[in-house]
N, C-alpha and C. Protein backbone atom coordinates (compact mmCIF):
# COMPACT_ATOMS: atom_id res chain seq x y z
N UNK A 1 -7.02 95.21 -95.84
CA UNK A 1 -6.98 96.58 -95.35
C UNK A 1 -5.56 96.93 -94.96
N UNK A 2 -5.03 98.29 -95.10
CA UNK A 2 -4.30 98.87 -94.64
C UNK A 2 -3.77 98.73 -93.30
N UNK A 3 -2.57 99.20 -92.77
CA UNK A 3 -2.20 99.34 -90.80
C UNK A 3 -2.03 100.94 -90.86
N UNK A 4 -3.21 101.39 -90.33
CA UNK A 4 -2.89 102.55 -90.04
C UNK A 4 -2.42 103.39 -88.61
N UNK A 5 -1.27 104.52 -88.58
CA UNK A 5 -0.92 104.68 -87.41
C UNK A 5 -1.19 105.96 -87.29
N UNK A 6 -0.66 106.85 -86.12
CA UNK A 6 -1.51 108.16 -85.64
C UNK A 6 -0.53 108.66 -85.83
N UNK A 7 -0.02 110.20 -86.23
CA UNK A 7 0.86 111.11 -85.97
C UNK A 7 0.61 112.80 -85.66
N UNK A 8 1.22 112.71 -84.86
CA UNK A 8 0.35 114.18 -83.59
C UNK A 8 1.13 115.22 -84.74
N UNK A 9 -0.23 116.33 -84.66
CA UNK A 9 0.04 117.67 -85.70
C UNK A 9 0.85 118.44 -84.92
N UNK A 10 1.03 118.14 -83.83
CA UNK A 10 1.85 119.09 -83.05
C UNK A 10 3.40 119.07 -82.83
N UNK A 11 3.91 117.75 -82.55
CA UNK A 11 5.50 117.83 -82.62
C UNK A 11 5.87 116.52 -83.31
N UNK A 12 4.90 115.55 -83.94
CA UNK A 12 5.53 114.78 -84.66
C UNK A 12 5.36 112.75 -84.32
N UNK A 13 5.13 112.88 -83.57
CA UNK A 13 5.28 111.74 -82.52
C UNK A 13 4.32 110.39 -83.09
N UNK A 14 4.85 109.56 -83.60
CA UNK A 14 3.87 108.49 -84.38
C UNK A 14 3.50 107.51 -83.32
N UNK A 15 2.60 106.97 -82.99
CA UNK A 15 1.71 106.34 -82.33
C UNK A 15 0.48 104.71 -83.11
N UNK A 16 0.34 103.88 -82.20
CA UNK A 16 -0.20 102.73 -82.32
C UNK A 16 -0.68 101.99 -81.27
N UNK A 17 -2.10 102.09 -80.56
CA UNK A 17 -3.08 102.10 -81.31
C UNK A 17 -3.59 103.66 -80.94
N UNK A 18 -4.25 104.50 -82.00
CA UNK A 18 -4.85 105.84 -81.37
C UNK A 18 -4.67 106.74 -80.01
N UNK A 19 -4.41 107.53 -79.68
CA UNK A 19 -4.55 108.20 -78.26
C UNK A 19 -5.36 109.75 -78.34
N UNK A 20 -6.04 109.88 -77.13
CA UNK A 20 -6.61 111.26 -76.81
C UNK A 20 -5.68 112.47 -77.00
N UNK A 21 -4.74 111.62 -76.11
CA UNK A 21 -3.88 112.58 -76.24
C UNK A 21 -2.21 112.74 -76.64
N UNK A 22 -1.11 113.37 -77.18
CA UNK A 22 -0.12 112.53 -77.57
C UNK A 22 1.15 112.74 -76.09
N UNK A 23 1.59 111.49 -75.77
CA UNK A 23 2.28 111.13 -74.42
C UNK A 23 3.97 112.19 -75.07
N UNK A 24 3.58 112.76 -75.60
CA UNK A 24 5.17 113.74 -75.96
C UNK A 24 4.71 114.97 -75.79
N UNK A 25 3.83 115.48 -75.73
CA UNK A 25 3.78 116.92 -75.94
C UNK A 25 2.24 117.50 -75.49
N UNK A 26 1.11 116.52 -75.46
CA UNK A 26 0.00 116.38 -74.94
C UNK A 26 -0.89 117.28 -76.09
N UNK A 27 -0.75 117.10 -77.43
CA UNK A 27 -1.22 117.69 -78.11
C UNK A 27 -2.69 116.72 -78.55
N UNK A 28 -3.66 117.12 -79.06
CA UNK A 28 -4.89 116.23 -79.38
C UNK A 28 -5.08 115.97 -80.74
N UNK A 29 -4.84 116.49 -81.60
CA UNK A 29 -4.67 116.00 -83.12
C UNK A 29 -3.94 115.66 -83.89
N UNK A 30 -4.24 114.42 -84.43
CA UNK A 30 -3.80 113.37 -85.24
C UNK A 30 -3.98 113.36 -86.51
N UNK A 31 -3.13 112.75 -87.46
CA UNK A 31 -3.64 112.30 -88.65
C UNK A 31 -2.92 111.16 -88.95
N UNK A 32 -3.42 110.55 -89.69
CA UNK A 32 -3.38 108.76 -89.76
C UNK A 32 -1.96 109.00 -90.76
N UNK A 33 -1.56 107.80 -90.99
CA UNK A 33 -0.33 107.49 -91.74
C UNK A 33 0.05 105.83 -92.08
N UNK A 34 -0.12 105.67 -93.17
CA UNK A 34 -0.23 103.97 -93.58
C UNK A 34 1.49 103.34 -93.55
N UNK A 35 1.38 102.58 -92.26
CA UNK A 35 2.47 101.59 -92.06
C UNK A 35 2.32 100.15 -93.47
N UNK A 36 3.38 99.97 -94.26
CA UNK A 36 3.10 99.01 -94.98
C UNK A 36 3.82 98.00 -94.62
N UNK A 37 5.04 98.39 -93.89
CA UNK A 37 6.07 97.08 -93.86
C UNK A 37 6.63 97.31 -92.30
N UNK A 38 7.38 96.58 -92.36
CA UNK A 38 8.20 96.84 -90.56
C UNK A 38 9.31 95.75 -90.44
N UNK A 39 10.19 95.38 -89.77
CA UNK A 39 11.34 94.76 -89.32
C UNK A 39 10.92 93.71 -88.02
N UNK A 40 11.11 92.52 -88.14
CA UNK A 40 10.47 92.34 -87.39
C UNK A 40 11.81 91.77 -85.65
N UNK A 41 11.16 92.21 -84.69
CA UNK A 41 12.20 92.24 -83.37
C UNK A 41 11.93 91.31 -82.71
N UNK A 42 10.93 90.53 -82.66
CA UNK A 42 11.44 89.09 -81.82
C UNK A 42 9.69 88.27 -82.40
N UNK A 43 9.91 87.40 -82.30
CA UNK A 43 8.28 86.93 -82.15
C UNK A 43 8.60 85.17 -81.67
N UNK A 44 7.16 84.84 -80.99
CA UNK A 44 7.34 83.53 -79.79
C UNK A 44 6.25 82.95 -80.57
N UNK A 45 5.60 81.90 -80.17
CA UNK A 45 4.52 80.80 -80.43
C UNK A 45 3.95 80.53 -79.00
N UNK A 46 2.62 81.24 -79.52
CA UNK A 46 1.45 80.81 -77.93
C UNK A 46 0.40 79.76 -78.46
N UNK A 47 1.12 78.84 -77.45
CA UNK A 47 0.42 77.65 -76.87
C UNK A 47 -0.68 77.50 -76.72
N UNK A 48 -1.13 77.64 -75.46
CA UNK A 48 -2.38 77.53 -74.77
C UNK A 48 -3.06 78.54 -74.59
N UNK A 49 -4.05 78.64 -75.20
CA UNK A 49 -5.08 80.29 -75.42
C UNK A 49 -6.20 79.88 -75.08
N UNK A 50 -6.83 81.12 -73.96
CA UNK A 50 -7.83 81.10 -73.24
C UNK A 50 -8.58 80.93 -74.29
N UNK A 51 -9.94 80.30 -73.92
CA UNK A 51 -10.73 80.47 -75.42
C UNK A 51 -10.82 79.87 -76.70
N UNK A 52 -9.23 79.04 -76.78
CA UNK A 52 -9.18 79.05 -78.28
C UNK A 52 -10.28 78.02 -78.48
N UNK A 53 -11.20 77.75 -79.68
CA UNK A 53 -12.02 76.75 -80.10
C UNK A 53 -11.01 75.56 -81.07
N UNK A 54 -10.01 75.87 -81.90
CA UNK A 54 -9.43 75.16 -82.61
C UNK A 54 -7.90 74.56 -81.98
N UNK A 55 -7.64 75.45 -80.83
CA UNK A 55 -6.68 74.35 -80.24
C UNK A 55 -4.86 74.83 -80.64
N UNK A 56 -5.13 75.49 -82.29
CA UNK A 56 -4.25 75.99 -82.46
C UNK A 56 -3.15 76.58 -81.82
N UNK A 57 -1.96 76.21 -82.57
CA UNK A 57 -0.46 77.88 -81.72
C UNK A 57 -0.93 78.75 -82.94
N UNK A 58 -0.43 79.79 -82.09
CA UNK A 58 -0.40 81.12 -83.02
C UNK A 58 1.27 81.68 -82.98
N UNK A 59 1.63 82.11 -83.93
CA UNK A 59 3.06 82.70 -83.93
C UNK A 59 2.15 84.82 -84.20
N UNK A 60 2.95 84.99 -82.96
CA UNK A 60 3.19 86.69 -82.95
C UNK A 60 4.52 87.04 -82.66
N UNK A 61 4.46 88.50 -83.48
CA UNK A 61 5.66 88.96 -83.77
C UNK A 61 5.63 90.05 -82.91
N UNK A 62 6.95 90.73 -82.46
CA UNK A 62 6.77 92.47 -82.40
C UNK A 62 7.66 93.35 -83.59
N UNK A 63 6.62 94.04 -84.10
CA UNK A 63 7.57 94.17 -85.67
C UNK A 63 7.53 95.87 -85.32
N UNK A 64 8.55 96.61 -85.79
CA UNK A 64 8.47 97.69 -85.81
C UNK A 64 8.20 98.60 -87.59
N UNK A 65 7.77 99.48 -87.09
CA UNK A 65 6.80 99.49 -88.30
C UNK A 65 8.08 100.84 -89.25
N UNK A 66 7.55 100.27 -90.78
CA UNK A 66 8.65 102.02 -91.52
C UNK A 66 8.18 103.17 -90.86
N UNK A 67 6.74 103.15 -90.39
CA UNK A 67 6.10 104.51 -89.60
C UNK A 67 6.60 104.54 -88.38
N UNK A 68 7.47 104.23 -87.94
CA UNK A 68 7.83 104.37 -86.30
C UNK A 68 7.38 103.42 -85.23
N UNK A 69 6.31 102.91 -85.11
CA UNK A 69 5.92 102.52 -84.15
C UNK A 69 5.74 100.81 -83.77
N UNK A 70 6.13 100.49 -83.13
CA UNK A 70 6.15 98.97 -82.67
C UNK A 70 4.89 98.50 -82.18
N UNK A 71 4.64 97.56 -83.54
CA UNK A 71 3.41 96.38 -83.65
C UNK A 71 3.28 95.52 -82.81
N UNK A 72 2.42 94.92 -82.32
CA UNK A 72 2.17 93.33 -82.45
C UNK A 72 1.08 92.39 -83.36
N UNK A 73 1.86 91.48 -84.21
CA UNK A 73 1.17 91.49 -85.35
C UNK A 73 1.62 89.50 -85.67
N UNK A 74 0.52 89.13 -86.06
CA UNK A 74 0.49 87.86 -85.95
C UNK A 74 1.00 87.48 -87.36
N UNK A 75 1.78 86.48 -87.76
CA UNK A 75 2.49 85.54 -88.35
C UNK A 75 2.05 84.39 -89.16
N UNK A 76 2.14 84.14 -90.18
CA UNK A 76 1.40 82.84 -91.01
C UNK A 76 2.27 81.42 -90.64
N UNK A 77 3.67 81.97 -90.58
CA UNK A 77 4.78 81.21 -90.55
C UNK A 77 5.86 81.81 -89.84
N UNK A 78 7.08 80.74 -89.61
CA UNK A 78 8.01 81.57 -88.33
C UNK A 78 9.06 82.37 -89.37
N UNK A 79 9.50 83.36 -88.96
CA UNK A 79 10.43 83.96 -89.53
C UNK A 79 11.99 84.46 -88.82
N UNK A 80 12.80 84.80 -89.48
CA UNK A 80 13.86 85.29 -88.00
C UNK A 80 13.65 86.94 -87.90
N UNK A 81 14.63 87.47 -86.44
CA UNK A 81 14.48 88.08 -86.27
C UNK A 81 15.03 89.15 -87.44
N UNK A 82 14.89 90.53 -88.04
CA UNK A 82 15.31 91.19 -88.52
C UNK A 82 14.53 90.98 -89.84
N UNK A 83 14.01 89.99 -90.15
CA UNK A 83 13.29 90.09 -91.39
C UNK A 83 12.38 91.10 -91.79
N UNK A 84 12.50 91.21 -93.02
CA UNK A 84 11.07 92.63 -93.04
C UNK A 84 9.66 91.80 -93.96
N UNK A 85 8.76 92.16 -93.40
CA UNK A 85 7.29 91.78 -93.12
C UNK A 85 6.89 92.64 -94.05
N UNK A 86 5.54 92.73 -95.10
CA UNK A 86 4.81 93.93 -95.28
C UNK A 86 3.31 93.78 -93.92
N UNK A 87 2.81 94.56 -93.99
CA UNK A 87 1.66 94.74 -92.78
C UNK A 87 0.37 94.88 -93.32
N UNK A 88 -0.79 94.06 -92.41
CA UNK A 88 -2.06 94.10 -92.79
C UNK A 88 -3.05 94.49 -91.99
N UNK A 89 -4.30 94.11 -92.50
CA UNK A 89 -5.51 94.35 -91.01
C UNK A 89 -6.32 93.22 -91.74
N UNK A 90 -6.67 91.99 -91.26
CA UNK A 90 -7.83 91.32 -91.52
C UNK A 90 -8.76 91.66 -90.99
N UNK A 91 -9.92 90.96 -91.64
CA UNK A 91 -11.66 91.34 -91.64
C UNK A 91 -11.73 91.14 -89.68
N UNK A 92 -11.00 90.03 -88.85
CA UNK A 92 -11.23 90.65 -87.75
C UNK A 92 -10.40 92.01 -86.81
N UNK A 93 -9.61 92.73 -87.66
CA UNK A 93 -9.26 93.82 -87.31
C UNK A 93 -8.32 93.20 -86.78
N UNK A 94 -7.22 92.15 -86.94
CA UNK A 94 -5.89 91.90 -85.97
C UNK A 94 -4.73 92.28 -87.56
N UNK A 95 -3.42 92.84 -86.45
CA UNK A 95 -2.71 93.33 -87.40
C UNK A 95 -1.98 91.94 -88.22
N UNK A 96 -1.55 91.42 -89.41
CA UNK A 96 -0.71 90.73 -89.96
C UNK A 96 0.44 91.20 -90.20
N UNK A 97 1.28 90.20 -89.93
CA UNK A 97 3.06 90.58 -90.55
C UNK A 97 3.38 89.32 -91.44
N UNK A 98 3.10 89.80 -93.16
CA UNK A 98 3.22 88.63 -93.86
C UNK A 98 4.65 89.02 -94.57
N UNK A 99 5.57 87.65 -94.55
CA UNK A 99 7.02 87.93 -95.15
C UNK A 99 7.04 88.03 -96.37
N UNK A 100 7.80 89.07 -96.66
CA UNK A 100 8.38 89.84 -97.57
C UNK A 100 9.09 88.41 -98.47
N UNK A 101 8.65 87.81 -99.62
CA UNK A 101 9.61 86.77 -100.34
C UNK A 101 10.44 87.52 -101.77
């Protein structure tokens, strides 16, 4: 699946995840806009996760998206900073940032 992001009909303002209302201008309608790729600005490796069943690290990124808006979007593998990612949604709805080869 696609990463889709919000952009207010009213002054412009791209957004992630959805809002009522838009925090620039307080306008209420949106229309979606497909982020495919993004840059990515720092990403760490978490350790110890409440919950986890497999024990696993996970590598997350914060990637900023060609649509404007800054992701957080999980990682297959480590990458550096500035690399560009294309962007996903897996079947459990978490965003992916898979590198661009």
């Amino acid at each position: 699946m696609t990463l889709k992001v919000f952009q207010c009909n009213q002054c412009g303002s791209t957004v992630f995840p959805a809002r009522y209302f838009c925090f620039e201008c307080g306008g209420a309608e949106w229309h979606e806009r497909v982020a495919e790729s993004g840059t990515v600005n720092e990403w760490t490796t978490v350790r110890r996760r409440v919950g986890a069943q497999d024990g696993g690290d996970v590598l997350v990124a914060s990637v900023t998206t060609d649509a404007g808006p800054v992701v957080i979007a999980r990682l297959e593998r480590p990458v550096r900073v500035g690399d560009e990612v294309s962007l996903a949604i897996d079947e459990q709805n978490r965003v992916l940032a898979l590198p661009i080869a």
